[in-house]
C-alpha atoms as a PDB file:
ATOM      1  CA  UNK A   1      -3.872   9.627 -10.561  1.00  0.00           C
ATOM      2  CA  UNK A   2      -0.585   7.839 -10.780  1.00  0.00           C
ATOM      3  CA  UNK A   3      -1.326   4.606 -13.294  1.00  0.00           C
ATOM      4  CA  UNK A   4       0.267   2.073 -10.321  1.00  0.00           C
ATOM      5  CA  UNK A   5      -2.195   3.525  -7.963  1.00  0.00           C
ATOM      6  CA  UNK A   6      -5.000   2.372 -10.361  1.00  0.00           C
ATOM      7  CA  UNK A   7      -3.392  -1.155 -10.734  1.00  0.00           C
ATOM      8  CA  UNK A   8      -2.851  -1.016  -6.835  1.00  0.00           C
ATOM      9  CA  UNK A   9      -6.871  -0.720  -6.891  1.00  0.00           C
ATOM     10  CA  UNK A  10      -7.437  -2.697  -9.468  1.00  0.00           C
ATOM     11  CA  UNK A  11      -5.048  -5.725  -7.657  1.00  0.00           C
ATOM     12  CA  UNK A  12      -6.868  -5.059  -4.453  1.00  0.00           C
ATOM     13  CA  UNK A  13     -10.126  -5.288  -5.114  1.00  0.00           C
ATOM     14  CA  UNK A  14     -10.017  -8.573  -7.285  1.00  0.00           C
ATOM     15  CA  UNK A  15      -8.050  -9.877  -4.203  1.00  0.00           C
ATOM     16  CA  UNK A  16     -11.003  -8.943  -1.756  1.00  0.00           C
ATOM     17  CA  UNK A  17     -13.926 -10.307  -4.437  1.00  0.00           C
ATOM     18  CA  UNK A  18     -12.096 -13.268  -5.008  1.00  0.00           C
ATOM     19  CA  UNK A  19     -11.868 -13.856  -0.959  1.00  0.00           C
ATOM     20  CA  UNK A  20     -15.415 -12.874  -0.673  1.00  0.00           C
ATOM     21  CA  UNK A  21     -16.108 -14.829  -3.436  1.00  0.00           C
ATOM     22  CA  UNK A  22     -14.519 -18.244  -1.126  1.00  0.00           C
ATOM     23  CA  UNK A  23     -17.385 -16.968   1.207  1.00  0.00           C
ATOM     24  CA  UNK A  24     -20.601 -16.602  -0.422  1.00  0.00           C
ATOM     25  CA  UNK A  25     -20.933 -20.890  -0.678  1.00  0.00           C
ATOM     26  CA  UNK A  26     -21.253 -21.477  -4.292  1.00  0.00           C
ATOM     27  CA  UNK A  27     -23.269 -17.916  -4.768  1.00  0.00           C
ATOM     28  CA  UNK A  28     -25.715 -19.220  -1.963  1.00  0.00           C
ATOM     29  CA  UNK A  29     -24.819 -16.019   0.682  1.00  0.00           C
ATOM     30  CA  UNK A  30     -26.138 -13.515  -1.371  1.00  0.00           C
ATOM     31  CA  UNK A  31     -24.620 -10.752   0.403  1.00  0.00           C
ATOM     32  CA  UNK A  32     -21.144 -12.059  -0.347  1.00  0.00           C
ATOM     33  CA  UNK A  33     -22.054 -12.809  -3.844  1.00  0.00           C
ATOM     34  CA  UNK A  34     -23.140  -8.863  -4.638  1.00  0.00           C
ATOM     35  CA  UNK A  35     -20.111  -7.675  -3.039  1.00  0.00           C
ATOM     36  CA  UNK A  36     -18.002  -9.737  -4.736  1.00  0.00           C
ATOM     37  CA  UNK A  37     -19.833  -9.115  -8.331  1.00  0.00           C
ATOM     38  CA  UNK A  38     -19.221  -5.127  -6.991  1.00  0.00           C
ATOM     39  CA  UNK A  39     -15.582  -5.341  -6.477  1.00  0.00           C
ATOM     40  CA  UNK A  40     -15.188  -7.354  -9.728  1.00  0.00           C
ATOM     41  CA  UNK A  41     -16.367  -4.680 -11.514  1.00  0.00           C
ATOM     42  CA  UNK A  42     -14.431  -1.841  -9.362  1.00  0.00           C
ATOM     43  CA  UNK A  43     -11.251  -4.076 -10.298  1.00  0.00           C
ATOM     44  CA  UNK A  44     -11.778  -4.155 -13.843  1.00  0.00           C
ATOM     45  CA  UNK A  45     -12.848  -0.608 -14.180  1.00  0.00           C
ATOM     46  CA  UNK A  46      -9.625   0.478 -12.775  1.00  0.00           C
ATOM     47  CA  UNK A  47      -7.829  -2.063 -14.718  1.00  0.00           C
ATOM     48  CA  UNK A  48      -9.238  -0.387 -17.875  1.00  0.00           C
ATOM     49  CA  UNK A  49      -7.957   3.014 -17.101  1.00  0.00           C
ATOM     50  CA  UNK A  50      -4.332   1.785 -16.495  1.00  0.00           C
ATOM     51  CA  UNK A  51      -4.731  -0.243 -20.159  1.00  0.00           C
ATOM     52  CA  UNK A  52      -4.757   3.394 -21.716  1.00  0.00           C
ATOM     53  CA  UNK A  53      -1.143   3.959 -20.221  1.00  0.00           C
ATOM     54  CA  UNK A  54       0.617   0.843 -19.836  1.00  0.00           C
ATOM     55  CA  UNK A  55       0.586  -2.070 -22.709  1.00  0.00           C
ATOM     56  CA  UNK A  56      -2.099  -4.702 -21.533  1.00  0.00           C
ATOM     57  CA  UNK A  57       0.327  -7.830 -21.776  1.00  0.00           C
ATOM     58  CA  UNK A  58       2.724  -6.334 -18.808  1.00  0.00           C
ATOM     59  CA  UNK A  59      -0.311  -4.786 -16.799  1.00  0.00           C
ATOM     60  CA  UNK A  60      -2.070  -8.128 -16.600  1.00  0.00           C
ATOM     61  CA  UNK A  61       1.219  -9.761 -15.793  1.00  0.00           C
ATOM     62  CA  UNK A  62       1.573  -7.598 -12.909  1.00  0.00           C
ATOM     63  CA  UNK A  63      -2.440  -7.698 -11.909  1.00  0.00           C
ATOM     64  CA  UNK A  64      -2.280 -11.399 -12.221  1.00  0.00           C
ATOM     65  CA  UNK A  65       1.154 -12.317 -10.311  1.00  0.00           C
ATOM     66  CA  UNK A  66       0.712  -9.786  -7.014  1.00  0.00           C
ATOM     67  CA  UNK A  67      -3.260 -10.952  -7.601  1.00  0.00           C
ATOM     68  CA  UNK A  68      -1.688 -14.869  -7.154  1.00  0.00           C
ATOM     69  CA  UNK A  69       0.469 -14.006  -4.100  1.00  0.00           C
ATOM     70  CA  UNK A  70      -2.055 -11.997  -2.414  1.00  0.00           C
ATOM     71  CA  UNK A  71      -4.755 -14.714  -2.887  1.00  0.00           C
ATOM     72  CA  UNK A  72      -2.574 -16.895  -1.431  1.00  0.00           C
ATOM     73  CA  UNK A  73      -1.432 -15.305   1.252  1.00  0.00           C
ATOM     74  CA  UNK A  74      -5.462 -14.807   2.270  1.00  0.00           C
ATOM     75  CA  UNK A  75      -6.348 -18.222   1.764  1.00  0.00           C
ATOM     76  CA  UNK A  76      -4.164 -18.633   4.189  1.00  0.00           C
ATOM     77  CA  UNK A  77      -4.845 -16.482   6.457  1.00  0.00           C
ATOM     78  CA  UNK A  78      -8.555 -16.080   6.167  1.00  0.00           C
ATOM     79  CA  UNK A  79      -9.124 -20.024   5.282  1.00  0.00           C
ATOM     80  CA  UNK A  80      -6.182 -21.946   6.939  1.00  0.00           C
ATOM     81  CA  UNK A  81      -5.351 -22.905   3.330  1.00  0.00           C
ATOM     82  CA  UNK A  82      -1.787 -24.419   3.324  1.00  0.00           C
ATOM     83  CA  UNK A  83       0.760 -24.015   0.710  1.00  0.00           C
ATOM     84  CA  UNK A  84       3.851 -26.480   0.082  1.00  0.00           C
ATOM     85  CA  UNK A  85       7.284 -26.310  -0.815  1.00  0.00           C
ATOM     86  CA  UNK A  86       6.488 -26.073  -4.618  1.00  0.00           C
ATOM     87  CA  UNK A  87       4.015 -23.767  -4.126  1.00  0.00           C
ATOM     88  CA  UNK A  88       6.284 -20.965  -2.113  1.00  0.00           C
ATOM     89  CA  UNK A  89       9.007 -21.807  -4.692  1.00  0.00           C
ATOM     90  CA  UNK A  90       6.165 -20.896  -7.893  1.00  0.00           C
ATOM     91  CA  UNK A  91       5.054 -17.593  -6.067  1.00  0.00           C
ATOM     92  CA  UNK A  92       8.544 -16.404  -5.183  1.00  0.00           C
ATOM     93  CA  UNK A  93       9.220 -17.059  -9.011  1.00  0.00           C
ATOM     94  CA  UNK A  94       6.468 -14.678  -9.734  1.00  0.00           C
ATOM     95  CA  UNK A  95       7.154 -12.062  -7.681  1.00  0.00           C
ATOM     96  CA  UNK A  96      10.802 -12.172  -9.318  1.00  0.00           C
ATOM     97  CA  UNK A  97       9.112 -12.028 -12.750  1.00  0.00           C
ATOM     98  CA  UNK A  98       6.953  -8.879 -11.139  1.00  0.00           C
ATOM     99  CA  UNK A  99      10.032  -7.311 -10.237  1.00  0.00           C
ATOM    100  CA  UNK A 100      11.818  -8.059 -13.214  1.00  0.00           C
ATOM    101  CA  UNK A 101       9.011  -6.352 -14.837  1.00  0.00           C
ATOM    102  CA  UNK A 102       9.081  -3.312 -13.420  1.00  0.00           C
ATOM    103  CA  UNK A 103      12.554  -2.689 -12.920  1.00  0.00           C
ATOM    104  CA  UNK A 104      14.332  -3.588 -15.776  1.00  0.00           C
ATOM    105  CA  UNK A 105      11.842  -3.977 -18.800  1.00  0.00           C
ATOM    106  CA  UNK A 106      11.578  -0.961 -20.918  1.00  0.00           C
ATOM    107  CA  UNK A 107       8.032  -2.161 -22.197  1.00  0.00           C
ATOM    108  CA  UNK A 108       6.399  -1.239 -18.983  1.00  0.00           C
ATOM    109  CA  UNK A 109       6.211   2.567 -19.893  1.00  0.00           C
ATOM    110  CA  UNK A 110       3.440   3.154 -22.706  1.00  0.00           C
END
């Protein structure tokens, strides 16, 4: 499988425990707690296997940045969480670092 699929994964399902996470009440909903624990644990599984292709400095840049945006995006969302001026301006400077990333630095290929 194609290492960006993994990191897709990987990005994906730390989005959804984090969310689910927000949910469980400070661990109290257990329900949301175990699936959050499980998709923790998917995430950094799949995170592993794209560390054996991909030098773990630029994969964690790039699990950590589209991980911010797409928090973000369902805190809002999901939450009604509201982001300001600054806070548009910082994401939009790390999706340009994510792009810069993967277009143009040669130390993304292992």
């Amino acid at each position: 499988m194609n290492t960006y699929v993994f990191l897709g994964v990987a990005i994906v399902t730390e989005v959804i425990a984090t969310t689910l996470l927000r949910f469980s009440e400070g661990s109290t909903k257990l329900g949301f707690t175990l699936g959050s624990l499980a998709l923790y644990g998917v995430s950094f599984y799949m995170l592993s296997q794209v560390l054996g292709h991909m030098p773990t400095g630029i994969a964690y840049a790039i699990w950590s940045g589209v991980g911010i945006v797409l928090i973000s995006l369902a805190g809002w969302i999901f939450s009604g969480q509201k982001l300001d001026l600054p806070a548009i301006v910082g994401i939009s400077f790390i999706c340009v670092g994510v792009m810069i990333i993967n277009l143009l630095s040669k130390s993304s290929v292992h």
